[in-house]
N, C-alpha and C. Protein backbone atom coordinates (compact mmCIF):
# COMPACT_ATOMS: atom_id res chain seq x y z
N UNK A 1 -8.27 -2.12 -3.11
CA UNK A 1 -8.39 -0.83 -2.46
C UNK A 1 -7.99 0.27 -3.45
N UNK A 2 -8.58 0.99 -3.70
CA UNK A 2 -8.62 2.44 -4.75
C UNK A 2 -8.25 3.61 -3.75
N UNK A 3 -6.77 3.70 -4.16
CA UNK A 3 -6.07 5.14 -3.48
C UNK A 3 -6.42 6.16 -4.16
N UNK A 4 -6.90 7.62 -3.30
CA UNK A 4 -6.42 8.88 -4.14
C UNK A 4 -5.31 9.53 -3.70
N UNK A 5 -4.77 9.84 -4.49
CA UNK A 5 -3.23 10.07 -4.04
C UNK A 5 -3.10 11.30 -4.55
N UNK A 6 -2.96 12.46 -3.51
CA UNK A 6 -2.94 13.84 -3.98
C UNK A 6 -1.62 14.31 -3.31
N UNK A 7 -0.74 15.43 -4.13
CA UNK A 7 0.56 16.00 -4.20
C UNK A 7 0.24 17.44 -4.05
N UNK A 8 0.74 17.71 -2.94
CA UNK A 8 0.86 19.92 -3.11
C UNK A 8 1.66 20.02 -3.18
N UNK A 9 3.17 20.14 -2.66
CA UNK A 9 4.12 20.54 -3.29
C UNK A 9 4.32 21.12 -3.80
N UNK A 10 4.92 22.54 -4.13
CA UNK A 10 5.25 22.96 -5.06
C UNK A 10 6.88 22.41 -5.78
N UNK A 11 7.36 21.69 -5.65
CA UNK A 11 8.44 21.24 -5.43
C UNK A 11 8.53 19.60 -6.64
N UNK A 12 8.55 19.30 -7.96
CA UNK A 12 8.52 18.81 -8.58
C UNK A 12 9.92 17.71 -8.26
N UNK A 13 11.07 18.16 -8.45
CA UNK A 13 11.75 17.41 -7.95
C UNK A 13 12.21 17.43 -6.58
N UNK A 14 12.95 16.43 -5.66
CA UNK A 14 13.44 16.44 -3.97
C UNK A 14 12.71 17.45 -3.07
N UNK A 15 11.08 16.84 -3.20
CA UNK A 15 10.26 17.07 -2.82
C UNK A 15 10.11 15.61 -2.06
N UNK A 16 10.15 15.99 -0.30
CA UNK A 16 10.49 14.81 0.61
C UNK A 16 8.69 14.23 0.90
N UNK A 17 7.71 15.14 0.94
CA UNK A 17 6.27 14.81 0.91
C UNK A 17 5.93 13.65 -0.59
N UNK A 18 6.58 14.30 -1.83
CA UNK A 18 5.89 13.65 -3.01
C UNK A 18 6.69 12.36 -3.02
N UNK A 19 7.92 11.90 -2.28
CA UNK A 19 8.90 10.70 -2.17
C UNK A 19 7.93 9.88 -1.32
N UNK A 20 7.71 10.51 0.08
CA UNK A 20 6.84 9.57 0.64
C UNK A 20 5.53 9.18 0.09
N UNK A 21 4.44 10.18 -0.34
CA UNK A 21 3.27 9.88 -0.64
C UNK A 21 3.49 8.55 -2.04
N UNK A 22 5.08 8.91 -2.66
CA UNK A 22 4.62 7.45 -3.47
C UNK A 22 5.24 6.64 -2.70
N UNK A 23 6.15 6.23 -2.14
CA UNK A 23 6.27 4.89 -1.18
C UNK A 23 4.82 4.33 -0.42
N UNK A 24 4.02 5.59 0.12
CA UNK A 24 2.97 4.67 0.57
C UNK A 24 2.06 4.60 -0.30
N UNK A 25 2.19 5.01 -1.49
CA UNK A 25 0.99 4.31 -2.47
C UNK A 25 1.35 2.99 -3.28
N UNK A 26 2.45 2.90 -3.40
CA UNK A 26 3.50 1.99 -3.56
C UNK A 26 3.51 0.58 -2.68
N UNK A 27 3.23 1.24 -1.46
CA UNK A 27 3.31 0.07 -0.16
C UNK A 27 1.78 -0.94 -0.56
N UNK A 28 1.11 -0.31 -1.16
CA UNK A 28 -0.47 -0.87 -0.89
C UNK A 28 -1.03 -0.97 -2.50
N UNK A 29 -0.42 -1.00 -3.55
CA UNK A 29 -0.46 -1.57 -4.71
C UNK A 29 -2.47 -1.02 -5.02
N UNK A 30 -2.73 -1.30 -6.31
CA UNK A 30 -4.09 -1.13 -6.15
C UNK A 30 -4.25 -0.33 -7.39
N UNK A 31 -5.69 0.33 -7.42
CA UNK A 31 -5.69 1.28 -8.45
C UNK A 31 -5.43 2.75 -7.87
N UNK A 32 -5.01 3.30 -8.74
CA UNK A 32 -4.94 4.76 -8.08
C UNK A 32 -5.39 5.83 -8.97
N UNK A 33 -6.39 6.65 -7.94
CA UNK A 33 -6.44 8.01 -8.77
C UNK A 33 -5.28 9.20 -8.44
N UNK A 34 -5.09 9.94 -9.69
CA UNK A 34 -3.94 10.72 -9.17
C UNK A 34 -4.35 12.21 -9.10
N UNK A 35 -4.09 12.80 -8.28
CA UNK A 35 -4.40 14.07 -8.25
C UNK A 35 -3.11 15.00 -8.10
N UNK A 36 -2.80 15.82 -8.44
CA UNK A 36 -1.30 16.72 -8.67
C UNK A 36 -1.46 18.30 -8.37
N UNK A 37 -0.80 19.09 -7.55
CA UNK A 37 -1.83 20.04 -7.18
C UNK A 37 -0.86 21.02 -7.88
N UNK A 38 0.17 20.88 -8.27
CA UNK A 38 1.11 21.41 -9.38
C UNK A 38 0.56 22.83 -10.21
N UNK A 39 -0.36 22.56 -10.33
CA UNK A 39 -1.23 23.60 -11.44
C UNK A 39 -2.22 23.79 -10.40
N UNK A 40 -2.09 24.78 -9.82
CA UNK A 40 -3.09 25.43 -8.64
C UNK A 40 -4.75 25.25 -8.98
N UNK A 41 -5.43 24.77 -8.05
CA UNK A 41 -7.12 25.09 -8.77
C UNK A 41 -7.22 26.21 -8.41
N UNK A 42 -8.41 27.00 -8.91
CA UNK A 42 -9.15 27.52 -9.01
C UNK A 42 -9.43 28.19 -7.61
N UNK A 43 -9.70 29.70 -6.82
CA UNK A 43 -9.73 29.92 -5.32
C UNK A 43 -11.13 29.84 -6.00
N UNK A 44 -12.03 29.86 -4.72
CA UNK A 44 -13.81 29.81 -5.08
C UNK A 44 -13.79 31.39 -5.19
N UNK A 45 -14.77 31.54 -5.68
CA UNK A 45 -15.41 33.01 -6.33
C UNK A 45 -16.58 33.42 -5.60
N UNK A 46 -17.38 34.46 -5.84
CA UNK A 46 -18.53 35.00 -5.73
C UNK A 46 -19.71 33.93 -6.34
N UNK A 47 -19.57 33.72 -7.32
CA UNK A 47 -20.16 32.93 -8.56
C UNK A 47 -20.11 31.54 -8.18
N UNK A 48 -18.56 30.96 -7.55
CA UNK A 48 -18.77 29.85 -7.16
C UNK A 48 -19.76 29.64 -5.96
N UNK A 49 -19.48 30.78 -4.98
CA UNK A 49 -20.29 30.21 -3.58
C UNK A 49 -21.87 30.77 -4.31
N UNK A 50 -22.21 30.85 -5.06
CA UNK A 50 -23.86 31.76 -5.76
C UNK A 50 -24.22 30.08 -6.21
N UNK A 51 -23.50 29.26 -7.00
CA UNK A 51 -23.72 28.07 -7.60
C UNK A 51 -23.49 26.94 -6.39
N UNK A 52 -23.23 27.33 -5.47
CA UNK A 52 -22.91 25.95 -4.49
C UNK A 52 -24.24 26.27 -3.86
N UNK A 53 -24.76 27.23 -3.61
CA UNK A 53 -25.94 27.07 -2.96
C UNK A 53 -27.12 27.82 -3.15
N UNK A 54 -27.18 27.42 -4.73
CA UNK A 54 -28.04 26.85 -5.82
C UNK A 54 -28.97 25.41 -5.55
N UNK A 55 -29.69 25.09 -5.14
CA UNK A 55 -30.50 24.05 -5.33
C UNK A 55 -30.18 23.43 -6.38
N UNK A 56 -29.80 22.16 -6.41
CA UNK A 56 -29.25 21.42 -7.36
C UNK A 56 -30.31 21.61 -9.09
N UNK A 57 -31.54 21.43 -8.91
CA UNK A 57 -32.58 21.79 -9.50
C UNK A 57 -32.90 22.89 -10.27
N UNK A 58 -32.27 23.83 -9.85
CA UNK A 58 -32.94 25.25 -10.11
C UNK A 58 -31.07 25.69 -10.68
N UNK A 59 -30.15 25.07 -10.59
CA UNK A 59 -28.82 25.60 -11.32
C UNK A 59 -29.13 26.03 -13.01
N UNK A 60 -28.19 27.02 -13.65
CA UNK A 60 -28.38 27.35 -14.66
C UNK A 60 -27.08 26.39 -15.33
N UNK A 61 -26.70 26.76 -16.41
CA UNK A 61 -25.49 25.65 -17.49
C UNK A 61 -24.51 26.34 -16.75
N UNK A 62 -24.40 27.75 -16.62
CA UNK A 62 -23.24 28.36 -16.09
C UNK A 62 -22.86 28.00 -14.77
N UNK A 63 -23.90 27.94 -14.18
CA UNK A 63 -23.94 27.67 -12.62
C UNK A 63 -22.98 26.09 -12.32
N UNK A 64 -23.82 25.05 -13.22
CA UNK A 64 -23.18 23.83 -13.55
C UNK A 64 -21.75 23.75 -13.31
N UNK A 65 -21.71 24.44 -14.90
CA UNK A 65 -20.43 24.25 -15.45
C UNK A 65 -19.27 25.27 -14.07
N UNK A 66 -19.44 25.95 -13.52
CA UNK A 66 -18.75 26.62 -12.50
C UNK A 66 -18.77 25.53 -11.40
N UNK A 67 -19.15 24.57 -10.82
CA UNK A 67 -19.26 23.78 -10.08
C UNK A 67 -18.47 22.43 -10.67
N UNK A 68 -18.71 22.04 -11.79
CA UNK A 68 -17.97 20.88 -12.46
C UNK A 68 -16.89 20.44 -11.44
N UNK A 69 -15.31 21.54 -12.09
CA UNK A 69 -13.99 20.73 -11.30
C UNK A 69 -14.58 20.42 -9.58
N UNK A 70 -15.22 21.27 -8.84
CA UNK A 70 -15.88 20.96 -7.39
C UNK A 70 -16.50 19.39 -7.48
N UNK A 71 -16.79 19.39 -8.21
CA UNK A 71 -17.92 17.92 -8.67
C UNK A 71 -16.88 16.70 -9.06
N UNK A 72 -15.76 17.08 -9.53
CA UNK A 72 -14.81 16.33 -9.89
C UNK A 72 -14.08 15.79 -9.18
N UNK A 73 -13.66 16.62 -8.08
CA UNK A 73 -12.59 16.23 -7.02
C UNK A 73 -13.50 15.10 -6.01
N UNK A 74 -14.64 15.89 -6.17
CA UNK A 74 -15.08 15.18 -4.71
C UNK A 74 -15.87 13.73 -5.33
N UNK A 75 -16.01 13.86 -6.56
CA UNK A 75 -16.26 12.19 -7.15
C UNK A 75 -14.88 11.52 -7.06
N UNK A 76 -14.00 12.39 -7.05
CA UNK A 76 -12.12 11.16 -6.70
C UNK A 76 -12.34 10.80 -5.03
N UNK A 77 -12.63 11.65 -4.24
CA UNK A 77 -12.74 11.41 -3.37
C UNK A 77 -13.84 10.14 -2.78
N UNK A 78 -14.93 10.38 -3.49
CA UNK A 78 -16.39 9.23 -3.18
C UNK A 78 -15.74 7.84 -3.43
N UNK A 79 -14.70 7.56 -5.00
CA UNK A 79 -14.34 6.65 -5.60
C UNK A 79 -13.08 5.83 -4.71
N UNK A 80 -12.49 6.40 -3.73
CA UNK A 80 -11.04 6.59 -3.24
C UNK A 80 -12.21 5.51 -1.83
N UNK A 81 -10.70 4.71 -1.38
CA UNK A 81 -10.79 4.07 0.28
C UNK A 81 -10.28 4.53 0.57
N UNK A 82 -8.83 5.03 0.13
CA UNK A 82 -7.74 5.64 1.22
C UNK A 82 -7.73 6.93 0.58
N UNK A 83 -7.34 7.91 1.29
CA UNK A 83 -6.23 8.86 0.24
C UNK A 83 -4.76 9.14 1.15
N UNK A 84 -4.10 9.70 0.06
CA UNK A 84 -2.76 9.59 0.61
C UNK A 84 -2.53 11.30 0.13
N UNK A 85 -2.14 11.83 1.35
CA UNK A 85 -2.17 13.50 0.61
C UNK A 85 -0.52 13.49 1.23
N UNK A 86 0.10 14.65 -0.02
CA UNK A 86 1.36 14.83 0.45
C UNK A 86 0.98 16.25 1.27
N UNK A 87 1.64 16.43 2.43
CA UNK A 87 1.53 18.01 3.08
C UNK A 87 2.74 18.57 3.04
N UNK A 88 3.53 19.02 2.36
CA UNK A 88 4.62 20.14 2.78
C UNK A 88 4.38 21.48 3.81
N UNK A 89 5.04 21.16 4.82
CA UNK A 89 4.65 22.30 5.57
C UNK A 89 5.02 23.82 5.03
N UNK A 90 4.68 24.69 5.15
CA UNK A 90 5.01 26.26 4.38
C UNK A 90 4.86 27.02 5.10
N UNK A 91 5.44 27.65 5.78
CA UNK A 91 5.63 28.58 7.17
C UNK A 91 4.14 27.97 8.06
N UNK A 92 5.03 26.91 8.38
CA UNK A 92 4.11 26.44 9.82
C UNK A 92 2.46 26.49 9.74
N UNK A 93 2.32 26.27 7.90
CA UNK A 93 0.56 25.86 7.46
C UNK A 93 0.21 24.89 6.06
N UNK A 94 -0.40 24.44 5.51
CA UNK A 94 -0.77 24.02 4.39
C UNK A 94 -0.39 24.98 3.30
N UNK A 95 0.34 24.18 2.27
CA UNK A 95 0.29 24.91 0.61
C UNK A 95 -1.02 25.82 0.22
N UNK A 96 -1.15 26.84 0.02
CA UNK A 96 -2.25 27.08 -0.82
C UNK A 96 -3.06 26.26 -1.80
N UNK A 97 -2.06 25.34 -2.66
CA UNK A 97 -2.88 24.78 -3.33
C UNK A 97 -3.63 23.63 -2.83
N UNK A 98 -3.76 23.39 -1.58
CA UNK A 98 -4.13 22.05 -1.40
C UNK A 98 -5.11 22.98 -0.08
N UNK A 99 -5.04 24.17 0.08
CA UNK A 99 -6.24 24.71 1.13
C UNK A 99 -7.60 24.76 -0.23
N UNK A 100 -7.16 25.26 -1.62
CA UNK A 100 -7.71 25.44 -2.20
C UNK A 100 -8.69 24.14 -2.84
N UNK A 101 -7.63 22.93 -2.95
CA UNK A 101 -9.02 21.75 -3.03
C UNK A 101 -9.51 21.53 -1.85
N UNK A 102 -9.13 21.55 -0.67
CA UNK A 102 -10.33 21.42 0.40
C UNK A 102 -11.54 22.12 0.28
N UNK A 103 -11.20 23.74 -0.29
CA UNK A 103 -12.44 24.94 -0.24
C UNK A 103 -13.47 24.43 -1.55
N UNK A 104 -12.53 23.41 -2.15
CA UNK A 104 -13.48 22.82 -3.56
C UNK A 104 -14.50 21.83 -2.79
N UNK A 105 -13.95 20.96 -1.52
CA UNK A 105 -14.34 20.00 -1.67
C UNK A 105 -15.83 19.45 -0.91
N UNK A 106 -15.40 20.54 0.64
CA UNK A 106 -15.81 21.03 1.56
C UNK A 106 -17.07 21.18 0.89
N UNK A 107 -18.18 20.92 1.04
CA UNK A 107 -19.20 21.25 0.58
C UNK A 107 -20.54 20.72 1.44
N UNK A 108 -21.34 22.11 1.85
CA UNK A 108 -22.39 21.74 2.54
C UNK A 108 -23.46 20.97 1.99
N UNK A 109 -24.35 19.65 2.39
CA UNK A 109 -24.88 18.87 1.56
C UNK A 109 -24.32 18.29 0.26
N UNK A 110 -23.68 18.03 0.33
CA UNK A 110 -22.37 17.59 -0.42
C UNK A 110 -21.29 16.07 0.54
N UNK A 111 -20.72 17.13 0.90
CA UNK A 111 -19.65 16.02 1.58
C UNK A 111 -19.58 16.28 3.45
N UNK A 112 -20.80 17.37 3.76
CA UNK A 112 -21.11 17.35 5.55
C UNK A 112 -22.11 17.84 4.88
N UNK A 113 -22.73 17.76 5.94
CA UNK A 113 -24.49 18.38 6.07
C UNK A 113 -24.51 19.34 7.48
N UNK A 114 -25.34 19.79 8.00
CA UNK A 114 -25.38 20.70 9.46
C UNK A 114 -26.87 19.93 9.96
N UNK A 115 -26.51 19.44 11.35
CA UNK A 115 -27.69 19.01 11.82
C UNK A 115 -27.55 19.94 13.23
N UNK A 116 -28.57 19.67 14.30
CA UNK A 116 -29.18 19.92 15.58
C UNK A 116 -28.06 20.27 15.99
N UNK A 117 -26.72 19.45 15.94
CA UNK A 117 -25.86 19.07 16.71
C UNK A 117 -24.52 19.58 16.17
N UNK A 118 -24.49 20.00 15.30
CA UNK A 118 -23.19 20.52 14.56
C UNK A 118 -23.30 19.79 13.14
N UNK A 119 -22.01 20.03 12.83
CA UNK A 119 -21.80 19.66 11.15
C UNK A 119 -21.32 18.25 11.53
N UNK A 120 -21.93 17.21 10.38
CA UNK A 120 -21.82 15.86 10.03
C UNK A 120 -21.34 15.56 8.74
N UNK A 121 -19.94 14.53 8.94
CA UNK A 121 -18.92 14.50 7.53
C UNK A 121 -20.14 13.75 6.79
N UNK A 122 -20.16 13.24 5.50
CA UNK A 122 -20.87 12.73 4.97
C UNK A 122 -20.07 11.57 4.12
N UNK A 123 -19.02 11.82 4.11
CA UNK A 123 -17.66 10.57 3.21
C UNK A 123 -17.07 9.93 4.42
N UNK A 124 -17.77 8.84 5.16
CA UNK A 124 -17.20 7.95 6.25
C UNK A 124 -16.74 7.03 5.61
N UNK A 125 -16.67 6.09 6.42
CA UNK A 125 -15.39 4.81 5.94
C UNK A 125 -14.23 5.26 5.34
N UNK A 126 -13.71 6.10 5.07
CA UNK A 126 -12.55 6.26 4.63
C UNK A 126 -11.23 6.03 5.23
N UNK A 127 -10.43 5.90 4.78
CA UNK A 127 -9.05 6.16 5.76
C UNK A 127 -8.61 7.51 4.74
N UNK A 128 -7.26 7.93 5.44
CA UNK A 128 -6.29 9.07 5.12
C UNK A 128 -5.25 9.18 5.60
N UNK A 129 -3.79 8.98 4.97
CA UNK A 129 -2.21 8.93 5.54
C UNK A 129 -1.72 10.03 5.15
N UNK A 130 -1.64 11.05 5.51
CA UNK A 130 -1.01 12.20 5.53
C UNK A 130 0.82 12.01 5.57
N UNK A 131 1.68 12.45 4.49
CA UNK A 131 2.95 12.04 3.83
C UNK A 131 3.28 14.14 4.64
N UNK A 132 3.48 13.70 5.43
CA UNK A 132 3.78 15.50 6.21
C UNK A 132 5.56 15.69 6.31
N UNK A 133 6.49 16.69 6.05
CA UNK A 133 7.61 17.22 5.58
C UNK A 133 7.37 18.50 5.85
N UNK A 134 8.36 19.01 7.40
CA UNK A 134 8.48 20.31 7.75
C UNK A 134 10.34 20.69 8.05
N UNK A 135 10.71 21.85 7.64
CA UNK A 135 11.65 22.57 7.59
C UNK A 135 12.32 22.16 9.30
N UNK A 136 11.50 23.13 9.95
CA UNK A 136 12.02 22.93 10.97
C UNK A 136 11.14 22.99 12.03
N UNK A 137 9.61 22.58 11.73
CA UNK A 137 8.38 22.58 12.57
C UNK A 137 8.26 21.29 13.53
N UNK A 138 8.63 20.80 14.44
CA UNK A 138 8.37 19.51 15.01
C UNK A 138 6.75 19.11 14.66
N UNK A 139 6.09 18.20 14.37
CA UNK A 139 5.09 17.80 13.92
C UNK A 139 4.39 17.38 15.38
N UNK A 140 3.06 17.94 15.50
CA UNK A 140 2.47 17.85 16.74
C UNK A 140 2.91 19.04 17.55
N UNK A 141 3.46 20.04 17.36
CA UNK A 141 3.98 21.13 18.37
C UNK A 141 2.80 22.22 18.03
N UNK A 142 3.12 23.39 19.41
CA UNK A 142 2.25 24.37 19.65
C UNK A 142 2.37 24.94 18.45
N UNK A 143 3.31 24.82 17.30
CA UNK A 143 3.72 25.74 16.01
C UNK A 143 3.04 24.78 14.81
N UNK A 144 2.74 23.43 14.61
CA UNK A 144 2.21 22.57 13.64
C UNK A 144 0.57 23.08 13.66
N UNK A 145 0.56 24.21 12.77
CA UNK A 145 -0.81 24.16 12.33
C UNK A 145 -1.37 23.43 11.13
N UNK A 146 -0.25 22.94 10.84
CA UNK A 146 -0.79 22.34 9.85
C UNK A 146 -0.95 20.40 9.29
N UNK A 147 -1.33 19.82 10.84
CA UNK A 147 -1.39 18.34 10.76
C UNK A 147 -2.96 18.86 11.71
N UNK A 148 -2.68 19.60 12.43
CA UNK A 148 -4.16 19.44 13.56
C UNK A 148 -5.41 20.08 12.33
N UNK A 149 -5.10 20.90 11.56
CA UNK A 149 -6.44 21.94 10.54
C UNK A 149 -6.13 20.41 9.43
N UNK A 150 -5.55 19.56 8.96
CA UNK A 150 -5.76 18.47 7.95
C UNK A 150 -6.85 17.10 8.80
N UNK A 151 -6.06 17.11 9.92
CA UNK A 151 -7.10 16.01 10.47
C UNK A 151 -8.53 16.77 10.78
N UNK A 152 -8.82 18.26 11.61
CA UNK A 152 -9.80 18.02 11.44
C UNK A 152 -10.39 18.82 10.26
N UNK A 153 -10.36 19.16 9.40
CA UNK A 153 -11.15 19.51 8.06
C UNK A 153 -11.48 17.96 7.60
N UNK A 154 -10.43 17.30 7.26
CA UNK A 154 -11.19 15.80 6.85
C UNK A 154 -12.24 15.07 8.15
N UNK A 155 -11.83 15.23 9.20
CA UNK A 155 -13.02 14.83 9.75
C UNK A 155 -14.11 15.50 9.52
N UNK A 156 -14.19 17.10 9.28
CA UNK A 156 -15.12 17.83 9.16
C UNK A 156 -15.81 17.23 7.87
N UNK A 157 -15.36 16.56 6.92
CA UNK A 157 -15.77 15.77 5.86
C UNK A 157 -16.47 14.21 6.05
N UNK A 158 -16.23 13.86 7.40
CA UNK A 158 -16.26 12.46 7.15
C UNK A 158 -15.21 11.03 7.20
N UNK A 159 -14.09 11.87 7.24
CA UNK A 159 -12.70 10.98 7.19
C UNK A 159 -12.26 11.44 8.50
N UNK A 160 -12.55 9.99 9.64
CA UNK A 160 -12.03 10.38 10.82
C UNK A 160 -10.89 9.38 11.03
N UNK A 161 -10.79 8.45 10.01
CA UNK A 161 -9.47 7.42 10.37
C UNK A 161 -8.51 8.22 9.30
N UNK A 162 -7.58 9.45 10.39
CA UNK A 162 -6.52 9.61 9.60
C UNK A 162 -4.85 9.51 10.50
N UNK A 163 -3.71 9.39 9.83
CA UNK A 163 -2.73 8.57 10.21
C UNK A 163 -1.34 9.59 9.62
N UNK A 164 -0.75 9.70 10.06
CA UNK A 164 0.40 11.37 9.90
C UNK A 164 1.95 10.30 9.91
N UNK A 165 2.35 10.42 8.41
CA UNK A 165 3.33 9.75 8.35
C UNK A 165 4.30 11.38 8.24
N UNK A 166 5.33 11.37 9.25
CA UNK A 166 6.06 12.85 9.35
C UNK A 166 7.76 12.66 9.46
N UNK A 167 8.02 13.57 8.47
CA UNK A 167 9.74 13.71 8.09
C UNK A 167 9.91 15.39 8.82
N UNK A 168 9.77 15.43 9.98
CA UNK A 168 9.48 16.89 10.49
C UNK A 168 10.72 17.09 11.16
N UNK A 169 11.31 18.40 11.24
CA UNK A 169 12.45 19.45 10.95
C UNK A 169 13.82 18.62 10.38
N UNK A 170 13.30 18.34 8.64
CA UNK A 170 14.23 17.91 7.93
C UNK A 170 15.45 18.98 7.39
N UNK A 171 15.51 20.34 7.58
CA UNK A 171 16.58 20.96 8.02
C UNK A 171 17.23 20.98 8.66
N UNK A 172 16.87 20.63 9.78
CA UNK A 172 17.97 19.83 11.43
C UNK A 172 18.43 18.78 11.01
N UNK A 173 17.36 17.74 10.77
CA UNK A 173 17.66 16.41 11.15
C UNK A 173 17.66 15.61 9.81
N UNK A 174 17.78 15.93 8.56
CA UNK A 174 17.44 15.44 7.17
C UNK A 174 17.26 13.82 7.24
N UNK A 175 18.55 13.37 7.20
CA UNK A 175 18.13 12.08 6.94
C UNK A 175 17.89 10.99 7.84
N UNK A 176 18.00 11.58 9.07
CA UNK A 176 17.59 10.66 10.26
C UNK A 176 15.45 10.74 10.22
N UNK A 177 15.27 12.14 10.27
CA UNK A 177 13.53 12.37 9.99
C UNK A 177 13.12 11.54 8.56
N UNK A 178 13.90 11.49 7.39
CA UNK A 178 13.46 11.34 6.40
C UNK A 178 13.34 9.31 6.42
N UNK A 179 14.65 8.62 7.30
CA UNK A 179 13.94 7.59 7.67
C UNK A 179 13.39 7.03 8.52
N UNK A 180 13.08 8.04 9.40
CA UNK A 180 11.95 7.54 10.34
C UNK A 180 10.83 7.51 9.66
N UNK A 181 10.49 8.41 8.89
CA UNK A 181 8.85 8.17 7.99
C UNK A 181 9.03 7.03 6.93
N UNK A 182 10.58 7.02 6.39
CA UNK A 182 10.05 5.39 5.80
C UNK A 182 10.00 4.21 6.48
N UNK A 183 10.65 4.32 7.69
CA UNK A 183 10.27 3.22 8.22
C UNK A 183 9.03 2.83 9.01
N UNK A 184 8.64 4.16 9.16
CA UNK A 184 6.89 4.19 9.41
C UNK A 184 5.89 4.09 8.36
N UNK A 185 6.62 4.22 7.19
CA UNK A 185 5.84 3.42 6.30
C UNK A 185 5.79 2.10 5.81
N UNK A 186 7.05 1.27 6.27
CA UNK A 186 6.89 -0.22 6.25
C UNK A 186 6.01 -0.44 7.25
N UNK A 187 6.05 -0.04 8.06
CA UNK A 187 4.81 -0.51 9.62
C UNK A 187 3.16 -0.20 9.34
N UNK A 188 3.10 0.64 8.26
CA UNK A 188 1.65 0.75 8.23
C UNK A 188 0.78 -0.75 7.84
N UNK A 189 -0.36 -0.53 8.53
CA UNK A 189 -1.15 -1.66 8.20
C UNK A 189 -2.47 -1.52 7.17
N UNK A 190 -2.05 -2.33 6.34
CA UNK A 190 -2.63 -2.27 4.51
C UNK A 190 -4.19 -2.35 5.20
């Protein structure tokens, strides 16, 4: 099984998301691609959305080459069975840097298409364990916007088997939350 194992965080060290996301990549051995969101990508541009819907055919070198890292992520993603994303919650939403590879990844005819019926993911079979760490957000509450917009943007992709391993209001509760998610990570099933 080929993990992609992606980190937002801004938080390099006692960062409770990047502890878990390696225990469960850890748990399930394998190859892994690594993705690190450390060094922010790129927000999309004018130029980028001009080259995304570009006819693959008719792109210029520039056009290309502006699309590349987009082309990159989402070949980790094609290559990946699981991925394992770390989420740090950040006032009750996703890191920037990790809204920013979704806006990479997200791609119409690409990774969903739009039919009759709405938009269709196009990267099925996948799984996805979400490594989630909030301040003081209970995970699943009227205030967690940011586990309900991860599950469905990846479904909006195609990845509808996803699984929320959560260390949530580790300011209250530190190390009682912090082992409930590892011990929900011995229970996962490989």
């Amino acid at each position: 099984m080929t993990i992609l194992h992606i980190d937002s965080s801004a938080r390099l060290q006692g960062s409770v998301t990047r502890d878990l996301s390696a225990r469960i990549v850890s748990r399930f051995g394998g190859p892994v691609i690594r993705r690190d969101l450390t060094h922010a990508l790129p927000q999309i541009t004018e130029d980028w959305v001009n080259a995304n819907f570009t006819p693959v055919d008719q792109r210029d070198t520039t056009q290309t080459d502006t699309l590349a890292l987009s082309d990159q992520l989402i070949e980790e993603i094609k290559a990946a069975d699981t991925l394992v994303i770390g989420v740090p919650v950040y006032n009750f939403g996703i890191p920037t840097a990790l809204k920013a590879w979704i806006d990479l990844v997200a791609r119409a005819g690409v990774t969903f298409k739009y039919s009759e019926t709405g938009p269709v993911g196009l990267l099925e079979g996948k799984r996805a364990i979400l490594a989630v760490a909030t301040g003081g957000t209970p995970v699943g509450s009227d205030i967690d916007f940011a586990t309900g917009y991860m599950k469905h943007v990846l479904g909006f992709i195609g990845i509808n088997d996803v699984e929320i391993i959560a260390a949530d209001r580790v300011m209250a509760n530190g190390a009682e939350a912090i082992a409930n998610a590892q011990d929900a990570i011995g229970k996962l099933a490989a």
